[in-house]
N, C-alpha and C. Protein backbone atom coordinates (compact mmCIF):
# COMPACT_ATOMS: atom_id res chain seq x y z
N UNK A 1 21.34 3.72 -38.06
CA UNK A 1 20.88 4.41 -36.87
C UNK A 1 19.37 4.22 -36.77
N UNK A 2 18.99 3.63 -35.90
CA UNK A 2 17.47 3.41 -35.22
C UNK A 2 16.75 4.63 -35.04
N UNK A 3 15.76 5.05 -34.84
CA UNK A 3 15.32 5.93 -33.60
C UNK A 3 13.62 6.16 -34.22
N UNK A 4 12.99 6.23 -33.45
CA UNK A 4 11.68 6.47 -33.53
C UNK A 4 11.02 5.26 -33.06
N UNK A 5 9.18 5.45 -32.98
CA UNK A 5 8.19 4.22 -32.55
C UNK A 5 7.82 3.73 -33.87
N UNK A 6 7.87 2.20 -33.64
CA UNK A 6 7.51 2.67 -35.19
C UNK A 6 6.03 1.24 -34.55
N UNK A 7 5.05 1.15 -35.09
CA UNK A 7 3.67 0.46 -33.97
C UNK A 7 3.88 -0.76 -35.52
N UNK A 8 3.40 -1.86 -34.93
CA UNK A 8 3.56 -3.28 -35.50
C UNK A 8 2.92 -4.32 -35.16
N UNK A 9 2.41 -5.31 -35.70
CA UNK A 9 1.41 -6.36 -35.51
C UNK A 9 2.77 -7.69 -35.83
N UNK A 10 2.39 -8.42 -34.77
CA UNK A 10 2.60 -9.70 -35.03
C UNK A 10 1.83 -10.79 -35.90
N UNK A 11 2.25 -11.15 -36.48
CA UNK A 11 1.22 -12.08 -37.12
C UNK A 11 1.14 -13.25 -36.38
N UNK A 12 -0.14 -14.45 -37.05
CA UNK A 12 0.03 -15.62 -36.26
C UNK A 12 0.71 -16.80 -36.32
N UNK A 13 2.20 -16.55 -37.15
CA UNK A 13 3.25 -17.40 -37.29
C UNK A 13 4.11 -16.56 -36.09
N UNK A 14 4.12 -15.60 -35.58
CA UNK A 14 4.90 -14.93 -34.55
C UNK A 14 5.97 -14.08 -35.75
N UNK A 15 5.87 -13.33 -36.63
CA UNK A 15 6.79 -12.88 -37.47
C UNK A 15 6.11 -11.25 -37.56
N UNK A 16 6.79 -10.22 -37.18
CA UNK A 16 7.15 -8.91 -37.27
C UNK A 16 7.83 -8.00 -38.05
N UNK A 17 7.40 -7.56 -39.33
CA UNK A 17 7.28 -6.73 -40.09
C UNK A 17 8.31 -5.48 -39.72
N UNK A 18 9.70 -5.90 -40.24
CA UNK A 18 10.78 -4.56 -39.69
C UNK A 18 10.13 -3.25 -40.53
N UNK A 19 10.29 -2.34 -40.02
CA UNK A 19 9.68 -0.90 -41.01
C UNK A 19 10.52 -1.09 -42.48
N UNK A 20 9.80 -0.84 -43.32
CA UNK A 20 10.36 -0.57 -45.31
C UNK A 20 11.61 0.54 -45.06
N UNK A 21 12.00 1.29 -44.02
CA UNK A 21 12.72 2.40 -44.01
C UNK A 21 14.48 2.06 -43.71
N UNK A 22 14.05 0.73 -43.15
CA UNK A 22 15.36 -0.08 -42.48
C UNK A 22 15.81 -0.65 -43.00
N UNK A 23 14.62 -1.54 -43.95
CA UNK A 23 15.20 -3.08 -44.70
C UNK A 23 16.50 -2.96 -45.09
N UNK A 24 16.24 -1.89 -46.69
CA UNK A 24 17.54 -1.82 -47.38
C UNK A 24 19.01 -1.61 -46.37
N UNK A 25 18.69 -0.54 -45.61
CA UNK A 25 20.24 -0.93 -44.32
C UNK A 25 20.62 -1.65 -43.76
N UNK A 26 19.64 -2.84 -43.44
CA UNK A 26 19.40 -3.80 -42.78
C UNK A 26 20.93 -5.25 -43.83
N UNK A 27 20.29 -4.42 -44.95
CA UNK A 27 21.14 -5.61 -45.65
C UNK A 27 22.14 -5.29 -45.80
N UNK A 28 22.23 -4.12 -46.17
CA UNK A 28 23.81 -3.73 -46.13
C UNK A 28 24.48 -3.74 -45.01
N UNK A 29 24.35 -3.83 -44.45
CA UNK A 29 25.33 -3.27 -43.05
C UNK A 29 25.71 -4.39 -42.46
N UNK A 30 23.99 -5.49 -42.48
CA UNK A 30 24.74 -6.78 -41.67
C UNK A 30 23.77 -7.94 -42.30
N UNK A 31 23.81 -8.06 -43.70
CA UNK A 31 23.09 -8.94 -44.87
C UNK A 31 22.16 -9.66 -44.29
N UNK A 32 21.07 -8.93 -43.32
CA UNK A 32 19.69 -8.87 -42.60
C UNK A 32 20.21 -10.12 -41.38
N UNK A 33 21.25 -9.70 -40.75
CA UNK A 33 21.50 -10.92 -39.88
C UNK A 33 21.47 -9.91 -38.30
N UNK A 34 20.61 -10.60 -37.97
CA UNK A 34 20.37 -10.04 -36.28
C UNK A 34 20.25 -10.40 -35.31
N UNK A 35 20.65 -10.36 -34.07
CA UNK A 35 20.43 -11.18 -33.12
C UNK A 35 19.54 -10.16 -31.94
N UNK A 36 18.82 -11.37 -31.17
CA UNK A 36 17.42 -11.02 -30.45
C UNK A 36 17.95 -11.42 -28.88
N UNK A 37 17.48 -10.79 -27.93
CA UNK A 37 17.71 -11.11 -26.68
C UNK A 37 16.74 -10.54 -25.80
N UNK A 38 16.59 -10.80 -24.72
CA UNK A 38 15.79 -10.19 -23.63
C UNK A 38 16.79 -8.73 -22.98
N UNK A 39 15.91 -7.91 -22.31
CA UNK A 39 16.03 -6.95 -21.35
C UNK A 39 16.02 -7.12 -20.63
N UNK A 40 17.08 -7.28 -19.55
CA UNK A 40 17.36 -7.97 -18.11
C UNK A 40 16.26 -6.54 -16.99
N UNK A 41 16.19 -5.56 -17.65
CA UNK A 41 15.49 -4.11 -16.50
C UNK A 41 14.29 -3.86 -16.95
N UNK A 42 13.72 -4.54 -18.05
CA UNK A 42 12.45 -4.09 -18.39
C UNK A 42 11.68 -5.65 -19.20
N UNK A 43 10.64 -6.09 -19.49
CA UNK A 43 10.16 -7.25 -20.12
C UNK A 43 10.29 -6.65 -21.56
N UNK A 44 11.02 -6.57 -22.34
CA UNK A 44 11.32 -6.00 -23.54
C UNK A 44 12.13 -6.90 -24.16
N UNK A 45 12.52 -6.57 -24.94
CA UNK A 45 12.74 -7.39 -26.45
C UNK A 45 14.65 -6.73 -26.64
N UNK A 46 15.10 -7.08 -27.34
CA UNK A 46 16.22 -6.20 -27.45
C UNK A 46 17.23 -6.97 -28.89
N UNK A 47 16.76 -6.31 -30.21
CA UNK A 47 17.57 -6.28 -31.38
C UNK A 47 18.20 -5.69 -32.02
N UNK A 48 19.61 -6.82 -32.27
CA UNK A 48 20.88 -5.96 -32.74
C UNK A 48 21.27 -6.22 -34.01
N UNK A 49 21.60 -5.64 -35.04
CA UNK A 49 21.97 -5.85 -36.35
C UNK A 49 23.55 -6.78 -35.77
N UNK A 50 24.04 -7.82 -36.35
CA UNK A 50 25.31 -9.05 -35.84
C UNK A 50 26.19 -8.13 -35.82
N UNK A 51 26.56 -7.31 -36.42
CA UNK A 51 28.23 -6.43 -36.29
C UNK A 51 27.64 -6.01 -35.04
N UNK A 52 26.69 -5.47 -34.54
CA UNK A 52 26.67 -4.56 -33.45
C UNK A 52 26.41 -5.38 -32.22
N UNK A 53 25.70 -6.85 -32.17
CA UNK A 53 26.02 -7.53 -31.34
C UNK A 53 27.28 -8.19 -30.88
N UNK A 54 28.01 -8.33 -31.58
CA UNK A 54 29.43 -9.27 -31.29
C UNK A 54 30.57 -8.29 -30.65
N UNK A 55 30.40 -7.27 -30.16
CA UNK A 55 31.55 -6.74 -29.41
C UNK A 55 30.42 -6.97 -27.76
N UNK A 56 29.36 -6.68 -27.76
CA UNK A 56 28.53 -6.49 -26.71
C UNK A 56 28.38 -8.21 -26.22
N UNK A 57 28.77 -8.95 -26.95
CA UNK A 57 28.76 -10.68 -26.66
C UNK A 57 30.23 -10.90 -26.02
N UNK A 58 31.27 -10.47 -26.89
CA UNK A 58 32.55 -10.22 -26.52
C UNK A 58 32.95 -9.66 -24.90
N UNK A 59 32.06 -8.33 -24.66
CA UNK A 59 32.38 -7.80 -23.16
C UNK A 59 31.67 -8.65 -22.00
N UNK A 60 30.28 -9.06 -22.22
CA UNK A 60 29.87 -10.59 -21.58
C UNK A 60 30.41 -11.55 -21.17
N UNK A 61 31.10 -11.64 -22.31
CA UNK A 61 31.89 -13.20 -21.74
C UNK A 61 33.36 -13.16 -21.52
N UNK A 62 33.87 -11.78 -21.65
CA UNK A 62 34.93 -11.35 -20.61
C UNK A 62 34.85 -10.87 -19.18
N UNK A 63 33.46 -11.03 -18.72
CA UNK A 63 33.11 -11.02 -17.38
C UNK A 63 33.72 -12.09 -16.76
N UNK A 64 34.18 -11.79 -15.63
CA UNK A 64 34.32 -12.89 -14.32
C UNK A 64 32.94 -13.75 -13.91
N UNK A 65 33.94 -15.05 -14.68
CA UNK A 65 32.63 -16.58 -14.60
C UNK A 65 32.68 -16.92 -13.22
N UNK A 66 33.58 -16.76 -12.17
CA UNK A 66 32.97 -16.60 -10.75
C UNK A 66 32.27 -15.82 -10.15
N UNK A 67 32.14 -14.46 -10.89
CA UNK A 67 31.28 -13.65 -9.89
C UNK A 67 29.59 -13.89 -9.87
N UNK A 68 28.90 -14.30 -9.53
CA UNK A 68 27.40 -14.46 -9.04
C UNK A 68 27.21 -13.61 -10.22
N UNK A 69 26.92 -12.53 -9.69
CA UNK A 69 26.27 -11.47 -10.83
C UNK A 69 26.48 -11.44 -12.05
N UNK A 70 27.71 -11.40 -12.22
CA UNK A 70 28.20 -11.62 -13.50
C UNK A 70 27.76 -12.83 -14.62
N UNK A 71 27.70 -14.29 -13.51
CA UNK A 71 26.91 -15.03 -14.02
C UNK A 71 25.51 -14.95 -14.77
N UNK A 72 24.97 -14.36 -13.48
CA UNK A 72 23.34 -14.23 -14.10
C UNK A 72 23.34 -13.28 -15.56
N UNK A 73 23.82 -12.33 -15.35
CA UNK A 73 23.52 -11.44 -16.59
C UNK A 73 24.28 -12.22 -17.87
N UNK A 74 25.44 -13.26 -18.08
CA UNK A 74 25.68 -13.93 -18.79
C UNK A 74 24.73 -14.74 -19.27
N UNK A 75 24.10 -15.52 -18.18
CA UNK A 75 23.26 -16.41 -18.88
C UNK A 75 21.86 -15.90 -19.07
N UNK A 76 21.30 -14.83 -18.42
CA UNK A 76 20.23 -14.30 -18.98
C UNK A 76 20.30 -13.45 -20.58
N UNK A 77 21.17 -12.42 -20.81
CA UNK A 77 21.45 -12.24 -21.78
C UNK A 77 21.85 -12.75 -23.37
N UNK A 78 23.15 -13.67 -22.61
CA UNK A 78 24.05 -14.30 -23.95
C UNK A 78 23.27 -15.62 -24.27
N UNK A 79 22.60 -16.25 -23.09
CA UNK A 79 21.53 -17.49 -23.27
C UNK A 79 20.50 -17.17 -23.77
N UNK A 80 19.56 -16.13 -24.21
CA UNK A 80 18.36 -15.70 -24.83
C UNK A 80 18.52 -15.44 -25.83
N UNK A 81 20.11 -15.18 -25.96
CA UNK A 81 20.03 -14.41 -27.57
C UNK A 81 20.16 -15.85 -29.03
N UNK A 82 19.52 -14.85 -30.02
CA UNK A 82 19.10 -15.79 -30.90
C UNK A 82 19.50 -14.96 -32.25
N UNK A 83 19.63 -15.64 -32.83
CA UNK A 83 19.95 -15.39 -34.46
C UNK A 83 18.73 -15.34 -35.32
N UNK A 84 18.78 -14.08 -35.94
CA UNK A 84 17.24 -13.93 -36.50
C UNK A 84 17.98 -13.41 -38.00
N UNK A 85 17.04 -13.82 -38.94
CA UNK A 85 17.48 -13.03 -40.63
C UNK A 85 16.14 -12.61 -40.76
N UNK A 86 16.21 -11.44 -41.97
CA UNK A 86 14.83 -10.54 -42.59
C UNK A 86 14.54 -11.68 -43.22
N UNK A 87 13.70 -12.00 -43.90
CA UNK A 87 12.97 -12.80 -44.92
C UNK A 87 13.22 -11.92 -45.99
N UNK A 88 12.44 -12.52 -46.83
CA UNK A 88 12.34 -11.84 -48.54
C UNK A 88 10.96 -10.66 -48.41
N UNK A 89 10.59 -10.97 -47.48
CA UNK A 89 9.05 -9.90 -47.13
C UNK A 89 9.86 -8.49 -46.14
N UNK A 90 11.13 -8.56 -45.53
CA UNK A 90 11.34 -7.92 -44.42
C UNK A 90 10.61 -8.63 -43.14
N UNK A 91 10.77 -9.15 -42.53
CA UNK A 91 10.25 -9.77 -41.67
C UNK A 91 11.25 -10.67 -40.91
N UNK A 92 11.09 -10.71 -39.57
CA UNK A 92 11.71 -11.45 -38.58
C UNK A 92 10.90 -12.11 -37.45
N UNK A 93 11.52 -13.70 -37.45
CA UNK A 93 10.08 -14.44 -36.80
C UNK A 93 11.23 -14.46 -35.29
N UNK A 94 10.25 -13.64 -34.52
CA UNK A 94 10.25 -13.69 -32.97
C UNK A 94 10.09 -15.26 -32.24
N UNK A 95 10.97 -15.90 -31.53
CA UNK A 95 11.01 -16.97 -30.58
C UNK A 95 10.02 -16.94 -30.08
N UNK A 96 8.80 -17.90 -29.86
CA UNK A 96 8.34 -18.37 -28.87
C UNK A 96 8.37 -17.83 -27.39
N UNK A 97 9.53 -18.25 -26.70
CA UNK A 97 10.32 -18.12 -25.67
C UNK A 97 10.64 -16.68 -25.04
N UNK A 98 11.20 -16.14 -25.90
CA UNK A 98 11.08 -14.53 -26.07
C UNK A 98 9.94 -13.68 -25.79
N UNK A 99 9.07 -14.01 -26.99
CA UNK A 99 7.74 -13.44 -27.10
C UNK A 99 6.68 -13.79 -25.35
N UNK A 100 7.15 -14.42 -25.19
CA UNK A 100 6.33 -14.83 -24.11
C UNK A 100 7.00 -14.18 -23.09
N UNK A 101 8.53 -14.18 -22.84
CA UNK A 101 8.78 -13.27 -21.93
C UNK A 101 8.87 -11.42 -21.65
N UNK A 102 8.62 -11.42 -23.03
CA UNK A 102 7.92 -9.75 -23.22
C UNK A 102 6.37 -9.64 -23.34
N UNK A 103 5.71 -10.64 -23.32
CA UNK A 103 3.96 -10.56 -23.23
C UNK A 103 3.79 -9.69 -24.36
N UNK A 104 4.04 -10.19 -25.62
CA UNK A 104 4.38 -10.14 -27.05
C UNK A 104 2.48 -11.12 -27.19
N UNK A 105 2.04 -10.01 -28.13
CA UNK A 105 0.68 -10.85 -28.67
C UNK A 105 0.73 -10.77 -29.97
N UNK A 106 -0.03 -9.30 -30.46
CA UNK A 106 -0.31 -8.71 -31.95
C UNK A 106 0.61 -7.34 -31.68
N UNK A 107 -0.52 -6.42 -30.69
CA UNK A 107 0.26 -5.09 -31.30
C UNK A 107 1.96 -4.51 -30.06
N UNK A 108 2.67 -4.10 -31.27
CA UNK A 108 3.87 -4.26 -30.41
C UNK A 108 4.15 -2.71 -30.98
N UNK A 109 5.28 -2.22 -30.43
CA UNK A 109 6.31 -1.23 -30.58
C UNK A 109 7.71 -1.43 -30.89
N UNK A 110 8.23 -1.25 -32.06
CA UNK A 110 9.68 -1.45 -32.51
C UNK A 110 9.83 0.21 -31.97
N UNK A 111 10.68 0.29 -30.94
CA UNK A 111 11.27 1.11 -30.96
C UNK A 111 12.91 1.56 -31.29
N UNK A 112 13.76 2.55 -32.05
CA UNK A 112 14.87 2.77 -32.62
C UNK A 112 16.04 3.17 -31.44
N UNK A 113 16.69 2.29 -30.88
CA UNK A 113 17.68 2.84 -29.61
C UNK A 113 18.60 3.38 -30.37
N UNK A 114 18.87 4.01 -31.25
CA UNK A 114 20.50 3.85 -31.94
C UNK A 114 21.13 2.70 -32.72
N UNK A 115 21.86 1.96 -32.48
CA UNK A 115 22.25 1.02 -32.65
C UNK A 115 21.35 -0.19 -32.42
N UNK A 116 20.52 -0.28 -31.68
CA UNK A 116 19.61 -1.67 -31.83
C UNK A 116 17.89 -0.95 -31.77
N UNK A 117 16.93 -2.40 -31.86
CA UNK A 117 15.75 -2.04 -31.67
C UNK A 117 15.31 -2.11 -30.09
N UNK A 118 14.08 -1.84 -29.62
CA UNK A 118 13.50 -2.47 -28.31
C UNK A 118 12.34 -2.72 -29.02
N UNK A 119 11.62 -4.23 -29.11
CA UNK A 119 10.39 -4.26 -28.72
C UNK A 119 9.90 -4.73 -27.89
N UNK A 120 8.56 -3.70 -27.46
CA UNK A 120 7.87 -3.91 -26.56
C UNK A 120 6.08 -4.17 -27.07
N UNK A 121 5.51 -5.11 -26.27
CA UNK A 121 4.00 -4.84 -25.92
C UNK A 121 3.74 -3.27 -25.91
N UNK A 122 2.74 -2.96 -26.77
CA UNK A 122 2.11 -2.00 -26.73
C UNK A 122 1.66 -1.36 -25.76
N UNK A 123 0.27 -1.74 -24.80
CA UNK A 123 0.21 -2.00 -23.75
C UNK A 123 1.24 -1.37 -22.51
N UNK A 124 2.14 -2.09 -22.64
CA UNK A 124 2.88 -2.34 -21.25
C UNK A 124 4.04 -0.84 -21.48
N UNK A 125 4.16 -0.73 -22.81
CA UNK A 125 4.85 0.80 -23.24
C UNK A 125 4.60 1.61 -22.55
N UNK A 126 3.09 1.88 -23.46
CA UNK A 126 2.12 2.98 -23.12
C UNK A 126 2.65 3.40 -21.34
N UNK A 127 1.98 1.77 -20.62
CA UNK A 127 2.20 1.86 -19.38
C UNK A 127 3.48 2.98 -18.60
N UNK A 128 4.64 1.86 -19.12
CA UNK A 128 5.99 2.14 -18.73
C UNK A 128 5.77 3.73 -19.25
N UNK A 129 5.80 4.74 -20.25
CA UNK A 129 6.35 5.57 -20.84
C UNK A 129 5.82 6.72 -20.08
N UNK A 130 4.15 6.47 -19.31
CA UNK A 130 3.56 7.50 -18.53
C UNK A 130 4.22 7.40 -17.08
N UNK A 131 4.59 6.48 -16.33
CA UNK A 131 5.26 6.02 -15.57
C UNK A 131 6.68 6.74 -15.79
N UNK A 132 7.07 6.83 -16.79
CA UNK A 132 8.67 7.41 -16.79
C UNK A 132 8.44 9.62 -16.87
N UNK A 133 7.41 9.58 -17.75
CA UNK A 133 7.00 11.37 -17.73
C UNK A 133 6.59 11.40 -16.01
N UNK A 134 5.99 10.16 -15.42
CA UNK A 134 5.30 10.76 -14.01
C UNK A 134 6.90 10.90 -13.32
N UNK A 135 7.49 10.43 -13.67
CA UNK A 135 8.97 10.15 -12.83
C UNK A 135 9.88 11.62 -13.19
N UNK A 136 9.70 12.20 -14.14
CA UNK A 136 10.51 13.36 -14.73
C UNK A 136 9.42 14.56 -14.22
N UNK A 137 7.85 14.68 -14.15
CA UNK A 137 7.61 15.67 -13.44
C UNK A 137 8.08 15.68 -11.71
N UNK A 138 8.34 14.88 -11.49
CA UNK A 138 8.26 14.40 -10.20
C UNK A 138 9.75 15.13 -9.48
N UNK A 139 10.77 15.11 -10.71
CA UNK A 139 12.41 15.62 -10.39
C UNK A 139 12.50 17.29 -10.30
């Protein structure tokens, strides 16, 4: 189970430092094997320990391959995603490709959804998160 911010530096190989609190679960649960994808509603990051991705890959591609929509979110999703392992340091090296489509530099945010991570740009969090309290005083 995920949950909390936990604040993180990229280094300049593009590799991100999972929190010391996770590792050991990390291996047990899914022998540090994870897969990485984009956020189709936000420029975010989106990682899943492999058991917890493969039913969510599974309902994807039981979508209707004619429907338009259905398409796009297939290939934006199931096409971004990538296979990532911890290293021997805890560490997972972020795509290129990825990183660039979350405006991924140094300082980032692993945040804990439950079942997967979100990272985000620091920055663009911050942004989004005052943006979401202005949206809840607002109701």
């Amino acid at each position: 189970m995920f949950r909390g911010v936990h604040g993180v530096n990229i280094d300049g190989k593009g590799r991100l430092a999972v929190p010391a609190r996770y590792r050991d679960w990390l291996q047990v649960h899914c022998a540090g094997n994870l897969v990485i994808t984009i956020d189709t509603e936000e420029r975010c990051l989106l990682v899943y320990p492999l058991p917890d991705w493969e039913p969510i890959q599974a309902k994807l591609e039981a979508l209707p391959s004619f429907n338009p929509a259905a398409r796009r979110v297939q290939r934006l999703i199931i096409g971004h995603a990538t296979d990532l392992e911890l290293d021997s340091a805890g560490r997972i090296l972020l795509p290129a490709p990825l990183r660039e489509y979350a405006g991924l530099d140094k300082k980032v945010l692993l945040m804990g959804q439950g079942k997967k991570f979100e990272i985000w740009d620091e920055t663009r969090w911050n942004e989004r998160r005052e943006q979401y309290l202005d949206a809840m005083r607002d109701d």
